[in-house]
Protein backbone atom coordinates (compact mmCIF):
# COMPACT_ATOMS: atom_id res chain seq x y z
CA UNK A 1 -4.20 -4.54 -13.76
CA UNK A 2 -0.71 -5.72 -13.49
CA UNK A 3 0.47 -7.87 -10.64
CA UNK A 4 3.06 -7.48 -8.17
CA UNK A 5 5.82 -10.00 -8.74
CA UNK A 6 6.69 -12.76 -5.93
CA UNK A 7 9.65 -10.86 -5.11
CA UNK A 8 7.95 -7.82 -4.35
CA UNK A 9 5.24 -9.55 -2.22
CA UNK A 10 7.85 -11.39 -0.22
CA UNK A 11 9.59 -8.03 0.07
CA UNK A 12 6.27 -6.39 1.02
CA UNK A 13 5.60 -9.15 3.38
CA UNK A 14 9.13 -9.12 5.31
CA UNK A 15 9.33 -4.97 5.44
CA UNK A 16 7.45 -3.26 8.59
CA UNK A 17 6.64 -0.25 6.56
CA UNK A 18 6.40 1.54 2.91
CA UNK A 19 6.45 5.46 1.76
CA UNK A 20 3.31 6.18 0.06
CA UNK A 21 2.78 9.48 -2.15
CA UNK A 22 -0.13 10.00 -3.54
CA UNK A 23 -0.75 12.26 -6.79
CA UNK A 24 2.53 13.59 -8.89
CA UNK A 25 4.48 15.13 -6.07
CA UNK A 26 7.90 14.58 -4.87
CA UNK A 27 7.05 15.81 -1.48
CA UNK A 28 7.50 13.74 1.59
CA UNK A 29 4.99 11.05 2.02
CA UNK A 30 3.47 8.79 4.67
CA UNK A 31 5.10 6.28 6.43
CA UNK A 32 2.43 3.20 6.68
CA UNK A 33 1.83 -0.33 7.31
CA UNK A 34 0.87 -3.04 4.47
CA UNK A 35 0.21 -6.70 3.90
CA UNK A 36 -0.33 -8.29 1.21
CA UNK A 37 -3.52 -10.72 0.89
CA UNK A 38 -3.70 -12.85 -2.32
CA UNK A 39 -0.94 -11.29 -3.96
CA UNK A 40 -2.17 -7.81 -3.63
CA UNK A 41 -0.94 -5.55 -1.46
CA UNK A 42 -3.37 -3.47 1.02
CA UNK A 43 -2.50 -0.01 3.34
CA UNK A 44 -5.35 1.76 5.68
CA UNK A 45 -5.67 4.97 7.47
CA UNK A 46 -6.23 4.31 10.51
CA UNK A 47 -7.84 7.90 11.27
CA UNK A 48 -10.32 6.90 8.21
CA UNK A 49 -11.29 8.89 5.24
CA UNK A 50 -10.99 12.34 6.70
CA UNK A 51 -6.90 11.41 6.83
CA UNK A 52 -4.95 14.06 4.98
CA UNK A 53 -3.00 11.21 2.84
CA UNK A 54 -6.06 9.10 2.29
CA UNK A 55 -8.05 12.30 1.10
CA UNK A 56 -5.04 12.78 -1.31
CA UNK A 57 -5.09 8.81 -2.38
CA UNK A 58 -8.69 8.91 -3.29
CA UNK A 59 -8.28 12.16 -5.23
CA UNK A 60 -5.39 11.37 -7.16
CA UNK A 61 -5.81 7.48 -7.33
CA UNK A 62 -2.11 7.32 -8.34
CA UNK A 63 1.36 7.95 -6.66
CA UNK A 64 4.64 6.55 -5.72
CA UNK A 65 5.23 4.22 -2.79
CA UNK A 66 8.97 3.40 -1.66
CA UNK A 67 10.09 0.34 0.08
CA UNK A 68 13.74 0.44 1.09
CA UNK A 69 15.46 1.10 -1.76
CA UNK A 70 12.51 0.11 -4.50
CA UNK A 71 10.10 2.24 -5.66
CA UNK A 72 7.36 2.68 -8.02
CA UNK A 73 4.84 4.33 -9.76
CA UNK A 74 1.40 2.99 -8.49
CA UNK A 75 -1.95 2.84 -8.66
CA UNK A 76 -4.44 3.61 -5.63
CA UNK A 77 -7.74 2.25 -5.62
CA UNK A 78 -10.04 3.29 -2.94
CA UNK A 79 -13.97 4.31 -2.76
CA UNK A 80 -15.79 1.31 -3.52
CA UNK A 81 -13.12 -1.46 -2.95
CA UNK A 82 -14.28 -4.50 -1.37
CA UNK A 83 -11.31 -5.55 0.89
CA UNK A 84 -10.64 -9.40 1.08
CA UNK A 85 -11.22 -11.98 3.27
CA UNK A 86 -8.51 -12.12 5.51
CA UNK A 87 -7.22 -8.45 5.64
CA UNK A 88 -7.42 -8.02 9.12
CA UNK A 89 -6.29 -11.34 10.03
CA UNK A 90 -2.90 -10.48 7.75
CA UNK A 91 -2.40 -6.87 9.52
CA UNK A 92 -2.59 -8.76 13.16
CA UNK A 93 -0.27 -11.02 12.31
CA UNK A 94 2.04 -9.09 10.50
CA UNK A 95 1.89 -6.04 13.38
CA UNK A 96 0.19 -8.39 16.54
CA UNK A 97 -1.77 -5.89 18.69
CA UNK A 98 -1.11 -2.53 17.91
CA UNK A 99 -2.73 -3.88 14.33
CA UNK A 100 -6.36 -3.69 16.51
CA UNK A 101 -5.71 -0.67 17.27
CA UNK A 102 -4.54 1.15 14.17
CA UNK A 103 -6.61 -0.98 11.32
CA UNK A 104 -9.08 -3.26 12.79
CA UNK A 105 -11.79 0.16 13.74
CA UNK A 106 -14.93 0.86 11.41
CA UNK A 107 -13.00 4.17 10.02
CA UNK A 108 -9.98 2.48 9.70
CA UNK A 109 -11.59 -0.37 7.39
CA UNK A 110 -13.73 2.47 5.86
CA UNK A 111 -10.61 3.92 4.81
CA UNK A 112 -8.85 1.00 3.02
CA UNK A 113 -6.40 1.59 -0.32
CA UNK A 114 -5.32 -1.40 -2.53
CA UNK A 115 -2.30 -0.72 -4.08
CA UNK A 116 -1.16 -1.65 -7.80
CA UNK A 117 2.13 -0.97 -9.78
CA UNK A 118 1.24 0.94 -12.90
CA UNK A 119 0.77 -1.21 -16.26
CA UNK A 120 4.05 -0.41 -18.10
CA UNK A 121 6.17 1.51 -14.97
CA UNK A 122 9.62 1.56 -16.71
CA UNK A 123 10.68 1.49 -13.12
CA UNK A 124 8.80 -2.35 -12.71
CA UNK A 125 10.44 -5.84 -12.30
CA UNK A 126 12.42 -5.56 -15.20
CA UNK A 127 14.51 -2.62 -13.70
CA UNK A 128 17.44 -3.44 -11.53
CA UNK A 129 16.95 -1.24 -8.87
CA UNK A 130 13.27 -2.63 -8.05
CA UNK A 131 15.15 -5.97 -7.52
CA UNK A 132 17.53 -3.93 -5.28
CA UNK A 133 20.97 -4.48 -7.51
């Protein structure tokens, strides 16, 4: 799997929110909260798997996410992902307390999506708009 570059963590790390898409649509997606945990970077549903957009993720396992001006084609792994040590601890103190009570519940966790740029996105680090020039 490729790996997000350190300036897309730290830009992932400082921004509240991303646009996630899921499948091949250019419809409007979901505005959610991430954080990245050992250089990968981590949403959740916080209404669990029956959420409309994480139904979608898990179907499709690939979209688009957009964070300020970068985006890029991803890939969405859900189902059987084991979610790190020190998830939760990274959405409280990236969002404090509402992170309790939008990620921390049993669906919520159950209902986890790592997200991965796509091996060979034209649109990756080498592109200047993903670097935001």
């Amino acid at each position: 799997m490729t790996a997000w570059t350190s300036e897309e963590q730290s830009l992932f790390s400082k921004t509240y929110s991303l646009v996630l898409t899921a499948g091949d649509t250019d419809g409007p997606g979901v505005e959610i909260g991430m954080v990245v945990v050992d250089g990968e970077l981590y949403v959740r549903a916080y209404r669990g798997v029956r959420s409309r957009w994480y139904r979608a993720a898990r179907e499709h396992g690939h979209g688009r996410i957009q964070v300020g001006d970068v985006r890029r084609d991803v890939v969405l792994t859900t189902g059987d992902l084991e979610p790190p040590a020190g998830l939760e601890a990274a959405f409280r103190g990236k969002y404090g307390a509402v992170a309790d009570a939008l990620v921390a519940s049993a669906q919520a966790r159950a209902a986890t999506i790592r997200i991965d740029p796509v091996p060979g996105d034209p649109s990756g680090p080498a592109a200047p708009r993903i670097m935001g020039v």
